[in-house]
N, C-alpha and C. Protein backbone atom coordinates (compact mmCIF):
# COMPACT_ATOMS: atom_id res chain seq x y z
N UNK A 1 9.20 -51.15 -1.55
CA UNK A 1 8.41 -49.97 -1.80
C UNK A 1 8.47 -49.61 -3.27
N UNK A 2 7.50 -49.21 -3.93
CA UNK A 2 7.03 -48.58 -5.15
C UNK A 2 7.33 -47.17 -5.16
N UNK A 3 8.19 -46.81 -6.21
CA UNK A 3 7.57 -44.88 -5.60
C UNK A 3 7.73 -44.68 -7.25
N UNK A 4 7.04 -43.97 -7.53
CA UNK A 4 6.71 -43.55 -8.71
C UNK A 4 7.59 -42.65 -9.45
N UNK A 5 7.77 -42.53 -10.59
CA UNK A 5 8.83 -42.29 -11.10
C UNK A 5 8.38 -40.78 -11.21
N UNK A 6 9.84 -39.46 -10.97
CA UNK A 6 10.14 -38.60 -11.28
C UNK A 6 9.43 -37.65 -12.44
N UNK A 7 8.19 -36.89 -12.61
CA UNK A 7 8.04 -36.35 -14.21
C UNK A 7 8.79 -34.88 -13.29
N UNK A 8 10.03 -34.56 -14.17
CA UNK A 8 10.38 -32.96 -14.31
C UNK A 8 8.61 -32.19 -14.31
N UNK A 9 8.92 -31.04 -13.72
CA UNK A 9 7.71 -29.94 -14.24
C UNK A 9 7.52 -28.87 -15.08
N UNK A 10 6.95 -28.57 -15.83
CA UNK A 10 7.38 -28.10 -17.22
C UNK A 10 6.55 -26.61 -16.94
N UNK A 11 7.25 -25.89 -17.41
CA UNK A 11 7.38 -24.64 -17.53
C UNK A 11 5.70 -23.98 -17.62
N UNK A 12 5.18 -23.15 -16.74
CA UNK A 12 3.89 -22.50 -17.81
C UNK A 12 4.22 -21.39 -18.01
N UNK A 13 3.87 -21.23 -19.46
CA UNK A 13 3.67 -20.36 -20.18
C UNK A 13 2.32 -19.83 -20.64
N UNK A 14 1.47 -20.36 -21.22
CA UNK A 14 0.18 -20.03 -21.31
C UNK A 14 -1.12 -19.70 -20.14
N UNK A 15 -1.02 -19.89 -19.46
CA UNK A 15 -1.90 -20.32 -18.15
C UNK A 15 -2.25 -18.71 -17.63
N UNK A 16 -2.92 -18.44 -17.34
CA UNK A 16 -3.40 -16.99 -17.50
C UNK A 16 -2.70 -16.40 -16.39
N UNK A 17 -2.32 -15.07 -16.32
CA UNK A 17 -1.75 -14.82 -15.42
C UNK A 17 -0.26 -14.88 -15.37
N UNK A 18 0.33 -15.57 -15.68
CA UNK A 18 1.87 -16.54 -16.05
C UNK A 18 2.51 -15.14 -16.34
N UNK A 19 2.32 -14.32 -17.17
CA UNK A 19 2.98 -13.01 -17.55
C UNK A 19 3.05 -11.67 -16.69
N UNK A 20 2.17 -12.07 -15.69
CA UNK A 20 2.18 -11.07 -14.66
C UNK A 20 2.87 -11.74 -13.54
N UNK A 21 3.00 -12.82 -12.83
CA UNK A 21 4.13 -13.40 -12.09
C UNK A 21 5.64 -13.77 -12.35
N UNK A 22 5.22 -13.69 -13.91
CA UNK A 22 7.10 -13.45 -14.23
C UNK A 22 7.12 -15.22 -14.89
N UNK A 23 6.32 -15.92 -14.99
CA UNK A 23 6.69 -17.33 -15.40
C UNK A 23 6.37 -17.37 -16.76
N UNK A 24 5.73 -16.74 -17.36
CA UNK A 24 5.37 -16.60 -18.82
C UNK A 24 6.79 -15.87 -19.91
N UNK A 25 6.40 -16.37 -20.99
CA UNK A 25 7.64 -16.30 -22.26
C UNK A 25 7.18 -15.08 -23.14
N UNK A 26 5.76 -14.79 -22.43
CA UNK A 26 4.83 -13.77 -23.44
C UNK A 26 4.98 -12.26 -22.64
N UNK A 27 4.79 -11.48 -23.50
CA UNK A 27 4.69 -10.21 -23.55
C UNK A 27 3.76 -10.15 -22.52
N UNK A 28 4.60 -9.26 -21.52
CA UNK A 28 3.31 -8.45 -20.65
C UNK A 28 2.05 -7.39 -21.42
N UNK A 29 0.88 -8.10 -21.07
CA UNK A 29 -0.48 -6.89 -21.33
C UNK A 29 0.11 -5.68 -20.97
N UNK A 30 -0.66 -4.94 -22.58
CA UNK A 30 -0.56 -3.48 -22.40
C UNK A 30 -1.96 -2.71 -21.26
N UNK A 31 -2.75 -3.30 -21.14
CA UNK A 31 -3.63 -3.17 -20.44
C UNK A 31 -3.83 -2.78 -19.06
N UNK A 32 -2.63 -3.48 -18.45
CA UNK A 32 -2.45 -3.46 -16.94
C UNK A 32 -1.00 -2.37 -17.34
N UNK A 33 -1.54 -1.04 -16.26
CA UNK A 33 -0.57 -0.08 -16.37
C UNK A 33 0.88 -0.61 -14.89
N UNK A 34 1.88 -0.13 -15.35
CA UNK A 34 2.72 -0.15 -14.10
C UNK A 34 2.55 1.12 -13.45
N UNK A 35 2.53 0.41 -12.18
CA UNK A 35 3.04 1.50 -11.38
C UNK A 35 3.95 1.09 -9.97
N UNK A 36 5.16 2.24 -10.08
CA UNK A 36 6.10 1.68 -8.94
C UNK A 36 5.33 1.84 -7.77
N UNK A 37 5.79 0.90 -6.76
CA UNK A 37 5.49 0.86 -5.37
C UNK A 37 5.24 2.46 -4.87
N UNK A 38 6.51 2.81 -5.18
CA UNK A 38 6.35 4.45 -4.45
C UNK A 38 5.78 5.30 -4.70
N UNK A 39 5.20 5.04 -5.78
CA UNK A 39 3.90 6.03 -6.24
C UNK A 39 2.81 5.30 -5.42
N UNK A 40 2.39 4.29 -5.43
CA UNK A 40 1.55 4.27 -4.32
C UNK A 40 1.59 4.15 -2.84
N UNK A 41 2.68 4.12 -2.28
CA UNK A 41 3.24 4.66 -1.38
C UNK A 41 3.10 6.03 -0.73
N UNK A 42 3.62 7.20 -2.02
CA UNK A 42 3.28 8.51 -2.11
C UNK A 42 2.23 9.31 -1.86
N UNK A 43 1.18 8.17 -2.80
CA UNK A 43 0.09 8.82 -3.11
C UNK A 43 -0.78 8.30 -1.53
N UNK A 44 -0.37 7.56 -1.50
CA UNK A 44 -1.22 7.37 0.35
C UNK A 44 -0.91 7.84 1.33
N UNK A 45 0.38 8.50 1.65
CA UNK A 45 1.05 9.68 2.44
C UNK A 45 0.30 11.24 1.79
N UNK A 46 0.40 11.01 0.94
CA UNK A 46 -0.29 12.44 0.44
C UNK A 46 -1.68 12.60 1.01
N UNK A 47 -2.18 11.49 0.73
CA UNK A 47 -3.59 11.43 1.28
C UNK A 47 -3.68 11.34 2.76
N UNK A 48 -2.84 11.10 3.73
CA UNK A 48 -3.31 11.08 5.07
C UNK A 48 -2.58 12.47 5.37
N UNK A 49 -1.99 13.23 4.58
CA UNK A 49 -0.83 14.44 5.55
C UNK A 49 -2.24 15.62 4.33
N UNK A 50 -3.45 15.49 3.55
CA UNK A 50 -4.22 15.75 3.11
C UNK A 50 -5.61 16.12 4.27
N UNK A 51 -5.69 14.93 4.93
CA UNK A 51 -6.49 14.77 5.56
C UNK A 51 -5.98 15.43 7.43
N UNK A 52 -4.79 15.25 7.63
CA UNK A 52 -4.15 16.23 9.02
C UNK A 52 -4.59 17.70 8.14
N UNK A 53 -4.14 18.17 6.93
CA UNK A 53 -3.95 19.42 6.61
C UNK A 53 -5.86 19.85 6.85
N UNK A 54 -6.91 19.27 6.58
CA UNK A 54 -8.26 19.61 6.48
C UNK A 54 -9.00 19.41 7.86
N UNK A 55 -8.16 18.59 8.87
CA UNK A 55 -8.84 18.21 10.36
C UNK A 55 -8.30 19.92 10.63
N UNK A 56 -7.34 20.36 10.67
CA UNK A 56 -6.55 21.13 11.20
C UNK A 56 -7.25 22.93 10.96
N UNK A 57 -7.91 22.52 9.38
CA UNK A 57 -8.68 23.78 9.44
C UNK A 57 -10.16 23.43 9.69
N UNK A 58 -10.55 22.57 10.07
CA UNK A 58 -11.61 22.73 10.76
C UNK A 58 -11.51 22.61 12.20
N UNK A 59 -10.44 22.24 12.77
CA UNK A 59 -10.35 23.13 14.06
C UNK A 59 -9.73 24.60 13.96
N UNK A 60 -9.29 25.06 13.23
CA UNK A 60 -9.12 26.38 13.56
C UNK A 60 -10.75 27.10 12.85
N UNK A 61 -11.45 26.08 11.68
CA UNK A 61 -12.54 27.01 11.77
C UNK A 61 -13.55 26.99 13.19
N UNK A 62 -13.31 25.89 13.89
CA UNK A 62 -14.36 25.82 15.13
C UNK A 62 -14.00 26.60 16.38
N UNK A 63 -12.68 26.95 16.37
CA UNK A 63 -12.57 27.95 17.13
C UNK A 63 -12.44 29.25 16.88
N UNK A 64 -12.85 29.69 15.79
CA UNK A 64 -13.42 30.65 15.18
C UNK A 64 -14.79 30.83 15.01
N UNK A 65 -15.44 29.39 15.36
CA UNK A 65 -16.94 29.55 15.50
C UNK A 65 -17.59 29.56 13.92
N UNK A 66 -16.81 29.62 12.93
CA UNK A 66 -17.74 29.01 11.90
C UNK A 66 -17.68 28.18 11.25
N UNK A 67 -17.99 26.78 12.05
CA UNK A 67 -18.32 25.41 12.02
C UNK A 67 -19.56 25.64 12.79
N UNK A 68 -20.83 24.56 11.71
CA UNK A 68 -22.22 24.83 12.76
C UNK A 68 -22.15 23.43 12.69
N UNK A 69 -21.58 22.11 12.67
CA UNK A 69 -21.96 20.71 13.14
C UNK A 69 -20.39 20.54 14.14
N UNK A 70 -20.61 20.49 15.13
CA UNK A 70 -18.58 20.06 15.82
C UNK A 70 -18.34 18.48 15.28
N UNK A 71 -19.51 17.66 15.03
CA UNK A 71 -19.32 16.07 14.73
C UNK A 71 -18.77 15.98 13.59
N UNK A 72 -18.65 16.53 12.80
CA UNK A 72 -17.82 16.77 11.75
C UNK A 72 -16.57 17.18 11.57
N UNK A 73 -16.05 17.95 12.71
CA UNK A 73 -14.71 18.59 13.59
C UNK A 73 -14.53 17.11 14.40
N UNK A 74 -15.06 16.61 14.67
CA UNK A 74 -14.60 15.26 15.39
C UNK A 74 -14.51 14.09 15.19
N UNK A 75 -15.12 13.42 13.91
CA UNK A 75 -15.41 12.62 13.00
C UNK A 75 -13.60 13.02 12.20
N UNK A 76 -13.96 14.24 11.44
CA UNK A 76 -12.55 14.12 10.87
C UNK A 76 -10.90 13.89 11.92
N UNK A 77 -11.01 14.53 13.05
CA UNK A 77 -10.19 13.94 13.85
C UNK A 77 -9.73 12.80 14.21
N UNK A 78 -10.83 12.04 14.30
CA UNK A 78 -10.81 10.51 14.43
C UNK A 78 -10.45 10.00 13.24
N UNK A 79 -10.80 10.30 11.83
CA UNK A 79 -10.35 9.85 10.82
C UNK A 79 -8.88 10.20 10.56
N UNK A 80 -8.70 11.16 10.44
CA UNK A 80 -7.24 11.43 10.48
C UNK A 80 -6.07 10.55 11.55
N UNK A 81 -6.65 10.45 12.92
CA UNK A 81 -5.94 10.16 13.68
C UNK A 81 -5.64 8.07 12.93
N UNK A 82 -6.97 7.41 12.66
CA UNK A 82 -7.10 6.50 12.82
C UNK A 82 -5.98 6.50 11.09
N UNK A 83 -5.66 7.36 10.08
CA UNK A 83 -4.47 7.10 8.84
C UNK A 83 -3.53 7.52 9.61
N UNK A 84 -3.26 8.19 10.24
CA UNK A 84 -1.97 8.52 10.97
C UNK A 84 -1.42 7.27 11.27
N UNK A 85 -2.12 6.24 11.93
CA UNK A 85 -1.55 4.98 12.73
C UNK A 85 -1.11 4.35 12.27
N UNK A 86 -2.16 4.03 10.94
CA UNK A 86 -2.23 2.73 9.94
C UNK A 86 -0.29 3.29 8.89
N UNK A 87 -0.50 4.88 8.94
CA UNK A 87 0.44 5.05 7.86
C UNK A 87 1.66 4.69 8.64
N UNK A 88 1.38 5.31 10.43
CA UNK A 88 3.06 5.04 10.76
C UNK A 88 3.30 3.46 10.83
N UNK A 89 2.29 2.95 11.22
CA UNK A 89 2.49 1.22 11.33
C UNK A 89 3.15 0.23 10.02
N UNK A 90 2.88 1.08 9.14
CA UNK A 90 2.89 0.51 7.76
C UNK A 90 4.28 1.19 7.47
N UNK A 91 4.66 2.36 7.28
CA UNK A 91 6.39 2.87 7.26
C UNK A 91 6.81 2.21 8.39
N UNK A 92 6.83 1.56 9.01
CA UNK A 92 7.56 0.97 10.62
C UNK A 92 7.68 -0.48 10.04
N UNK A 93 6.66 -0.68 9.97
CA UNK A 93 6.56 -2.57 9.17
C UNK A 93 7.86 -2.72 7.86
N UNK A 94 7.66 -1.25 6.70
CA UNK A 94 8.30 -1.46 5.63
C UNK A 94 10.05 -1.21 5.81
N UNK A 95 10.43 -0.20 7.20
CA UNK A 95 11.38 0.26 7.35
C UNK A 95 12.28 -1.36 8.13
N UNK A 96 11.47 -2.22 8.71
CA UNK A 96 12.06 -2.67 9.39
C UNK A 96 12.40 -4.06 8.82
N UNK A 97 11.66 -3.76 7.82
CA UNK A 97 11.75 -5.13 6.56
C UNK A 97 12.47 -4.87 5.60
N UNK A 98 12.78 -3.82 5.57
CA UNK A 98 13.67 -3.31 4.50
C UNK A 98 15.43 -3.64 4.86
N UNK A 99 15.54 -3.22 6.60
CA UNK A 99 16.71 -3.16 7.37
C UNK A 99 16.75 -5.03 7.24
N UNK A 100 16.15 -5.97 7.35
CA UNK A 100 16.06 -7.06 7.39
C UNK A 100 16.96 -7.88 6.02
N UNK A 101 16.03 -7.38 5.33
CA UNK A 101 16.93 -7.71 3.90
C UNK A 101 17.76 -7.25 3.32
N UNK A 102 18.89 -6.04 4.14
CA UNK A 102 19.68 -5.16 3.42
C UNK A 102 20.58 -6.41 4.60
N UNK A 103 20.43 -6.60 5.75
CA UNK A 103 21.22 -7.15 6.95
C UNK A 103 21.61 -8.81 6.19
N UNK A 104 20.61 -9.67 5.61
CA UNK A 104 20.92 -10.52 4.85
C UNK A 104 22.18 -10.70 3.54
N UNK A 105 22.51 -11.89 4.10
CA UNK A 105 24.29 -12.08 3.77
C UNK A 105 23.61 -13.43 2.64
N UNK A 106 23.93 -12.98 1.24
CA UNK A 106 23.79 -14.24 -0.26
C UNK A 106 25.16 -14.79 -0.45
């Protein structure tokens, strides 16, 4: 058998992108802002406990009677309900992946 000889693989550095995966020697772009995970984390909890806080007064405005469309009282319900899920599914996914890799022995 023939097998072809060994080339090592050489480092990229230039190759676009390379500085945002961590393989580049170059300065990260000022361009692309950071932002930690938990700010966007935050900011998407904010936004669904945003959206319970606005379902919530339009049911108390509809049973007060001044709401003149209810599909709009029910539309936002459904919307709310349907970030509620996605958010607990997604803290449940991250909590249990988190317990995963704290349980991991290096």
């Amino acid at each position: 058998m023939n097998f072809m000889p060994f080339q090592p693989i050489m480092p990229i550095s230039n190759a676009p992108g390379s500085n945002f995966i961590g393989l580049g020697n170059q300065e990260r772009s000022s361009s692309v802002p950071e932002t930690p995970f938990e700010n966007y984390l935050s900011q998407a909890l904010n936004g669904v406990n945003d959206s319970i806080i606005q379902t919530g007064d339009l049911y108390q405005k509809a049973v007060a009677g001044k709401v003149q469309n209810l599909h709009q009282v029910t539309i936002a319900a459904a919307e709310a309900e349907v970030l509620l899920k996605l958010a607990t599914g997604i803290t449940s996914k991250l909590t249990t992946d988190a317990t995963t890799l704290f349980q991991m022995q290096f």
